[in-house]
N, C-alpha and C. Protein backbone atom coordinates (compact mmCIF):
# COMPACT_ATOMS: atom_id res chain seq x y z
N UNK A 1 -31.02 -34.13 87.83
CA UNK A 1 -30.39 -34.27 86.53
C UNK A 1 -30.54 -35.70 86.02
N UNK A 2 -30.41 -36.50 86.99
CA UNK A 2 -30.33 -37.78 86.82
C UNK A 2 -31.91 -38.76 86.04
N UNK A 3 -32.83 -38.20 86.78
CA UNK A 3 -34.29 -38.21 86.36
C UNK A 3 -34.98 -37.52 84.77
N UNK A 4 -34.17 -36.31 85.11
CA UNK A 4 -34.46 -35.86 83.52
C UNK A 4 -33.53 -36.48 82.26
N UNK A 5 -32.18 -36.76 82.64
CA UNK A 5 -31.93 -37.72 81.72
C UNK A 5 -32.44 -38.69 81.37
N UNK A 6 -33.12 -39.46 82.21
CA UNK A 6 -34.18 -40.69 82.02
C UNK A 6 -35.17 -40.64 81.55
N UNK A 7 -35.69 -39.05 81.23
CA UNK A 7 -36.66 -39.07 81.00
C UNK A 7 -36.63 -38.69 79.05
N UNK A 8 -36.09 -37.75 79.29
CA UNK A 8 -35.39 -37.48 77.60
C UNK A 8 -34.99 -38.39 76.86
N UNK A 9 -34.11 -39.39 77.65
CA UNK A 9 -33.82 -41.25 76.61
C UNK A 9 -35.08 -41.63 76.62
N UNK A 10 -35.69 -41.53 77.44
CA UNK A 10 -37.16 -42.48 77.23
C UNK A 10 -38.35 -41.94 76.09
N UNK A 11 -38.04 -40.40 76.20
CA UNK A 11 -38.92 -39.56 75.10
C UNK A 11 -38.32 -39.78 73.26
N UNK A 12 -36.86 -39.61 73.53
CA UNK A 12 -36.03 -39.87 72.21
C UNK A 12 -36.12 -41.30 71.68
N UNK A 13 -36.21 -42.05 72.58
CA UNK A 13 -36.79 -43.85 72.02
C UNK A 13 -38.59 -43.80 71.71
N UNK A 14 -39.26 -42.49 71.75
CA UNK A 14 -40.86 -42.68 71.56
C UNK A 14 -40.70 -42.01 70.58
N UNK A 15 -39.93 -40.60 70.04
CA UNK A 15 -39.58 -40.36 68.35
C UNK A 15 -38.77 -41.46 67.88
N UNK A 16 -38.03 -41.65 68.16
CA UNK A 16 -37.64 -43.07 66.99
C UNK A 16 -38.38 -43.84 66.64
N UNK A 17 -39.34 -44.09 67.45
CA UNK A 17 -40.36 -45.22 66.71
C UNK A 17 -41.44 -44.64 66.04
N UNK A 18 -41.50 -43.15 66.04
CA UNK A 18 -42.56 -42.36 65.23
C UNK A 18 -41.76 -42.33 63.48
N UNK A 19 -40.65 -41.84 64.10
CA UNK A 19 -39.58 -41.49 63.05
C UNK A 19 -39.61 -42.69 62.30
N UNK A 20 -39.58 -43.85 62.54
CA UNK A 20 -39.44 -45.21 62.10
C UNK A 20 -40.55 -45.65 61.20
N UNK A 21 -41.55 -45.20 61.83
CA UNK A 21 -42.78 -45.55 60.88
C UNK A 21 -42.84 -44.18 59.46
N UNK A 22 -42.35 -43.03 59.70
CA UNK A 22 -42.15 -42.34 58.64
C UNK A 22 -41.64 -42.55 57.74
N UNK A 23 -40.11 -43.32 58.43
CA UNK A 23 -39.04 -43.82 56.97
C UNK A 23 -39.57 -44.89 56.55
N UNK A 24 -40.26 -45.46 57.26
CA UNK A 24 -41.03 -47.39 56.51
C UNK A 24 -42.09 -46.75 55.16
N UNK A 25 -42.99 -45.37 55.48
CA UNK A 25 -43.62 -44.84 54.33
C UNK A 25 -43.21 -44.53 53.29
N UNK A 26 -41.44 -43.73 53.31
CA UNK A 26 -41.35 -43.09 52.09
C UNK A 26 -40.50 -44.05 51.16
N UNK A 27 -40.81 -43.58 50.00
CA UNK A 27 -40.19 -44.16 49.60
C UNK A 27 -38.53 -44.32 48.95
N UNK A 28 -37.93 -45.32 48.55
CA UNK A 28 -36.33 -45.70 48.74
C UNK A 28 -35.95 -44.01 47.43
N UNK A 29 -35.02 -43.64 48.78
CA UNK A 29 -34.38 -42.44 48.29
C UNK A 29 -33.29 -41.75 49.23
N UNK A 30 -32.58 -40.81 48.55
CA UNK A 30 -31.41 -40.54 49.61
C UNK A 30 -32.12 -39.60 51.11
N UNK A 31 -33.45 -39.12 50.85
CA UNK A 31 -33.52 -38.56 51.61
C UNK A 31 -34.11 -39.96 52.87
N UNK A 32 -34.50 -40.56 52.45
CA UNK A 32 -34.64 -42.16 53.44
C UNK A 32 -33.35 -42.75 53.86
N UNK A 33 -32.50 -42.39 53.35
CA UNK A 33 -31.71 -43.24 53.46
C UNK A 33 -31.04 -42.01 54.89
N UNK A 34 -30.51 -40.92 54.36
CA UNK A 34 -30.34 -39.93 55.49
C UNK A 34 -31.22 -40.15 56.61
N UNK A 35 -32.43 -40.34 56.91
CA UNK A 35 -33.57 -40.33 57.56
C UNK A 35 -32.92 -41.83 58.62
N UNK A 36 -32.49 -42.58 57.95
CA UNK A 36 -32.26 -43.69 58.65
C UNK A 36 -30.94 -43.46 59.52
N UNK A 37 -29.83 -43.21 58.52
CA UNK A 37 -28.78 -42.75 59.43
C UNK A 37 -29.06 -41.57 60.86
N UNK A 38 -29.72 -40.71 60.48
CA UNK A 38 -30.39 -39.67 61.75
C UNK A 38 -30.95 -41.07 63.06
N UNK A 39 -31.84 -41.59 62.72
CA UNK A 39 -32.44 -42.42 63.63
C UNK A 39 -31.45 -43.51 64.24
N UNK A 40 -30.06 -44.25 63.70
CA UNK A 40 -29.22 -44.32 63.99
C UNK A 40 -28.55 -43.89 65.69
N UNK A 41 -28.52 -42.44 65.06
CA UNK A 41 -27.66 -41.74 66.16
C UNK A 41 -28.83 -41.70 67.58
N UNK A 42 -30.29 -41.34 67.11
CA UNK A 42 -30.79 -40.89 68.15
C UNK A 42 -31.33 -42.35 69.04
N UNK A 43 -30.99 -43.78 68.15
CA UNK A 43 -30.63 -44.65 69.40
C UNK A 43 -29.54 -44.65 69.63
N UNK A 44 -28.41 -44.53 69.23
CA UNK A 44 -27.31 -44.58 70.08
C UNK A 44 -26.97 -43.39 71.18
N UNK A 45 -27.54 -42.47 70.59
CA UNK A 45 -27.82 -41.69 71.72
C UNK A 45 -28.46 -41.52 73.42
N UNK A 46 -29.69 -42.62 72.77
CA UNK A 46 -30.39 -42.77 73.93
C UNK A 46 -30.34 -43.74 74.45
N UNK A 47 -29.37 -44.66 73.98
CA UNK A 47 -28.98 -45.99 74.84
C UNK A 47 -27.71 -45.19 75.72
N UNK A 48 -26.59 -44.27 75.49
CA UNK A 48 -25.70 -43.62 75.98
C UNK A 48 -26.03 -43.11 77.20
N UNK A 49 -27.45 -42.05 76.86
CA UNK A 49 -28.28 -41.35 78.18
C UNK A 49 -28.51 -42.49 79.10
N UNK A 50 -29.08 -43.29 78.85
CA UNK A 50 -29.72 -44.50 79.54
C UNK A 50 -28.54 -44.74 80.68
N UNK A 51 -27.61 -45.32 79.89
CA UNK A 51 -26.50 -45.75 80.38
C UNK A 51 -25.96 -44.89 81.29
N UNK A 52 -25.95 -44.14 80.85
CA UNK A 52 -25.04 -42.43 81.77
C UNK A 52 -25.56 -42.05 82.56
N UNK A 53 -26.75 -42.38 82.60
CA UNK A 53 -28.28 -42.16 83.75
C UNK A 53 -28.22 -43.29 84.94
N UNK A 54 -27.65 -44.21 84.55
CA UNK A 54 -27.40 -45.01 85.67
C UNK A 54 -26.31 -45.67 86.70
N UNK A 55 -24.86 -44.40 85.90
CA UNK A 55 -23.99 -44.19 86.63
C UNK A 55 -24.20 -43.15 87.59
N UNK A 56 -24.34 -43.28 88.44
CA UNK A 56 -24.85 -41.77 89.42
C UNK A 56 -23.15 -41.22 89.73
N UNK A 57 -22.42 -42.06 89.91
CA UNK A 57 -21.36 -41.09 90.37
C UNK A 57 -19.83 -42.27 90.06
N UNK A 58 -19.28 -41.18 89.62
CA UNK A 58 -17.57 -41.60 88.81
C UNK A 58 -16.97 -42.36 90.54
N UNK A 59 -16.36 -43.41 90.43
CA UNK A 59 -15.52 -42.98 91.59
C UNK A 59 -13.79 -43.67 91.00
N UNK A 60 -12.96 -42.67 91.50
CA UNK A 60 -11.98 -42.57 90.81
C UNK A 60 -10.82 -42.82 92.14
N UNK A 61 -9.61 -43.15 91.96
CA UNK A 61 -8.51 -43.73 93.03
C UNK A 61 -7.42 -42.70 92.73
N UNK A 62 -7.18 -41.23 93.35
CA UNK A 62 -6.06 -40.67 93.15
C UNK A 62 -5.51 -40.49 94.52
N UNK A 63 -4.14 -41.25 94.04
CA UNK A 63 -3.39 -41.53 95.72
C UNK A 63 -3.81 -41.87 96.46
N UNK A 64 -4.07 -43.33 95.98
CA UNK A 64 -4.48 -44.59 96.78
C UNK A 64 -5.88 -44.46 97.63
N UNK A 65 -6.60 -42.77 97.29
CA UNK A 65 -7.63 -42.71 97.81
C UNK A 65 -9.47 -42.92 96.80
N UNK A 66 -10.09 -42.99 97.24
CA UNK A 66 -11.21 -42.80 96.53
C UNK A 66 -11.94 -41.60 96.70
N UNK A 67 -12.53 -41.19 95.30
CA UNK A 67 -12.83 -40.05 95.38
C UNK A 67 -14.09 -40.05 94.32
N UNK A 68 -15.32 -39.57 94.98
CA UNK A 68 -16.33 -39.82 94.23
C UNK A 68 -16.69 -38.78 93.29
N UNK A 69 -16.82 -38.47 91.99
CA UNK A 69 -17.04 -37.25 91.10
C UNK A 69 -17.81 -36.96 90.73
N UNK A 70 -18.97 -37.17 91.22
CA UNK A 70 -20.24 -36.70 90.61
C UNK A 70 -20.44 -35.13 89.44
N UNK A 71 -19.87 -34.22 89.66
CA UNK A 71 -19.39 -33.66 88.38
C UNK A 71 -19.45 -34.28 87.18
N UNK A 72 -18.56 -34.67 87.19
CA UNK A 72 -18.14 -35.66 85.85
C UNK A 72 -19.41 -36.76 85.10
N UNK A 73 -20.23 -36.93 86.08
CA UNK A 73 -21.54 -37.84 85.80
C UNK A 73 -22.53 -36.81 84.96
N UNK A 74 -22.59 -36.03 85.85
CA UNK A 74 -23.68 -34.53 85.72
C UNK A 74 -23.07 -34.34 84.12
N UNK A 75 -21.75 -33.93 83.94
CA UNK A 75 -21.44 -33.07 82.70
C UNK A 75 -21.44 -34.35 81.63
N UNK A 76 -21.28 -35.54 82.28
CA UNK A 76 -21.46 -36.59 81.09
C UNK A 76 -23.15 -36.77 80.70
N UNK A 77 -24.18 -36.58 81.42
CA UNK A 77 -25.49 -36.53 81.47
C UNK A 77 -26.08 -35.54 80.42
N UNK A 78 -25.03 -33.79 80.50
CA UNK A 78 -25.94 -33.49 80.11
C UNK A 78 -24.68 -32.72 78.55
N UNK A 79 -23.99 -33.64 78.68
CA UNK A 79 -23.42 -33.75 76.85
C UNK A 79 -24.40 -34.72 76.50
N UNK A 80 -24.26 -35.78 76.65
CA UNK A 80 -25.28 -36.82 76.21
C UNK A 80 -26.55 -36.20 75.88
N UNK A 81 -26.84 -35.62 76.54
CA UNK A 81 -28.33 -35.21 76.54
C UNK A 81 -28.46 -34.20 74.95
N UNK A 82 -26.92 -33.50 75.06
CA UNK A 82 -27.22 -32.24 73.94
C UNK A 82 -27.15 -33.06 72.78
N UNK A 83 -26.31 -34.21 72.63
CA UNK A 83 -26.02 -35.04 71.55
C UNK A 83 -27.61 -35.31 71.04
N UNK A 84 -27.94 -35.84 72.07
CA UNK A 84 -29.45 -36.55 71.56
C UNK A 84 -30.36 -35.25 70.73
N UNK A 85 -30.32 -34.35 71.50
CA UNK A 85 -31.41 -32.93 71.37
C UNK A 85 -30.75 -32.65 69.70
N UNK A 86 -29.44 -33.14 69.58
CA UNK A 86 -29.06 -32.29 68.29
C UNK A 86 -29.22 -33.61 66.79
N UNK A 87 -29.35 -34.64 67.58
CA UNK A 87 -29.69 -35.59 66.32
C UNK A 87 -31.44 -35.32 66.06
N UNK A 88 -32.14 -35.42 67.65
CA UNK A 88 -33.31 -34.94 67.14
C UNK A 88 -33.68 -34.00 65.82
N UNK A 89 -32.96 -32.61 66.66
CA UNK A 89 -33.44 -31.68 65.45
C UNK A 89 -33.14 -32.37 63.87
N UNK A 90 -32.14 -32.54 63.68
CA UNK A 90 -31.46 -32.96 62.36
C UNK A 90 -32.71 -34.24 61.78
N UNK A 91 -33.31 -35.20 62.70
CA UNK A 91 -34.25 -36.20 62.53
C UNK A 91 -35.23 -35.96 61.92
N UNK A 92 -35.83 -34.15 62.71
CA UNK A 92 -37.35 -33.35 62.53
C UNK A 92 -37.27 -32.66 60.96
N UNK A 93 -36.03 -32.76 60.95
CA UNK A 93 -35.66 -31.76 59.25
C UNK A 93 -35.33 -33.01 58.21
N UNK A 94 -34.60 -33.99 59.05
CA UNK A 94 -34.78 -35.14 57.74
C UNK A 94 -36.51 -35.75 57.51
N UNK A 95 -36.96 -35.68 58.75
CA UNK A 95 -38.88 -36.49 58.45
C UNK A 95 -39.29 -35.48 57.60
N UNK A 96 -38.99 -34.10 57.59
CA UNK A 96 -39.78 -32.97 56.70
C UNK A 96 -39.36 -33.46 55.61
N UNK A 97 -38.21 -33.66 54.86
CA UNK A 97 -37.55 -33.70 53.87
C UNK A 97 -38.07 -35.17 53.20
N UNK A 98 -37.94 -35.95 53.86
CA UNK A 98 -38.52 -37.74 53.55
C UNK A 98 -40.05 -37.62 52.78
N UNK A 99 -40.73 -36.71 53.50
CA UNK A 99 -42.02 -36.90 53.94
C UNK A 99 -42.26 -36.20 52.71
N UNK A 100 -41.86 -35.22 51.58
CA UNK A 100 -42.31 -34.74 50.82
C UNK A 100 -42.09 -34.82 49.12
């Protein structure tokens, strides 16, 4: 899980910079301007994955003990992950929209 999150931030930072050169083409309009906010999310997105990708495991102190949660890493990995997948799409429908 941990690997494919790394790998999806790393793919979502190679559309942003595709995406980036699309919005630098069109020209100043709301659909650019949307286009930018989309690209927005899908770095903050993929700085999140990144980040979340390199916590491998929660460890948490209940009653004075430690307790490692890897769960909680996994399900933070792969929200993150859907976040990103869902700004994408929204990105692929704003470049259509920019682009024409």
């Amino acid at each position: 899980v941990i690997n494919a999150a790394k790998k999806i931030s790393e793919v979502g930072s190679d559309l942003d910079k595709l995406a980036n050169n699309i919005a630098d083409e069109c020209p100043d309009s709301q659909s650019k301007k949307d286009l930018e906010a989309y690209l927005q999310r899908i770095a903050l997105y993929c700085h999140q994955l990144n980040i979340t990708s390199k916590v491998k495991a929660d460890v948490q102190s209940v009653s004075g003990e430690l307790i490692v949660s890897g769960l909680d890493s996994a399900t933070s990995l792969i929200h993150s992950a859907k976040n990103l997948m869902n700004a994408v799409v929204l990105t692929v429908k704003a470049c259509y929209v920019a682009s024409t």
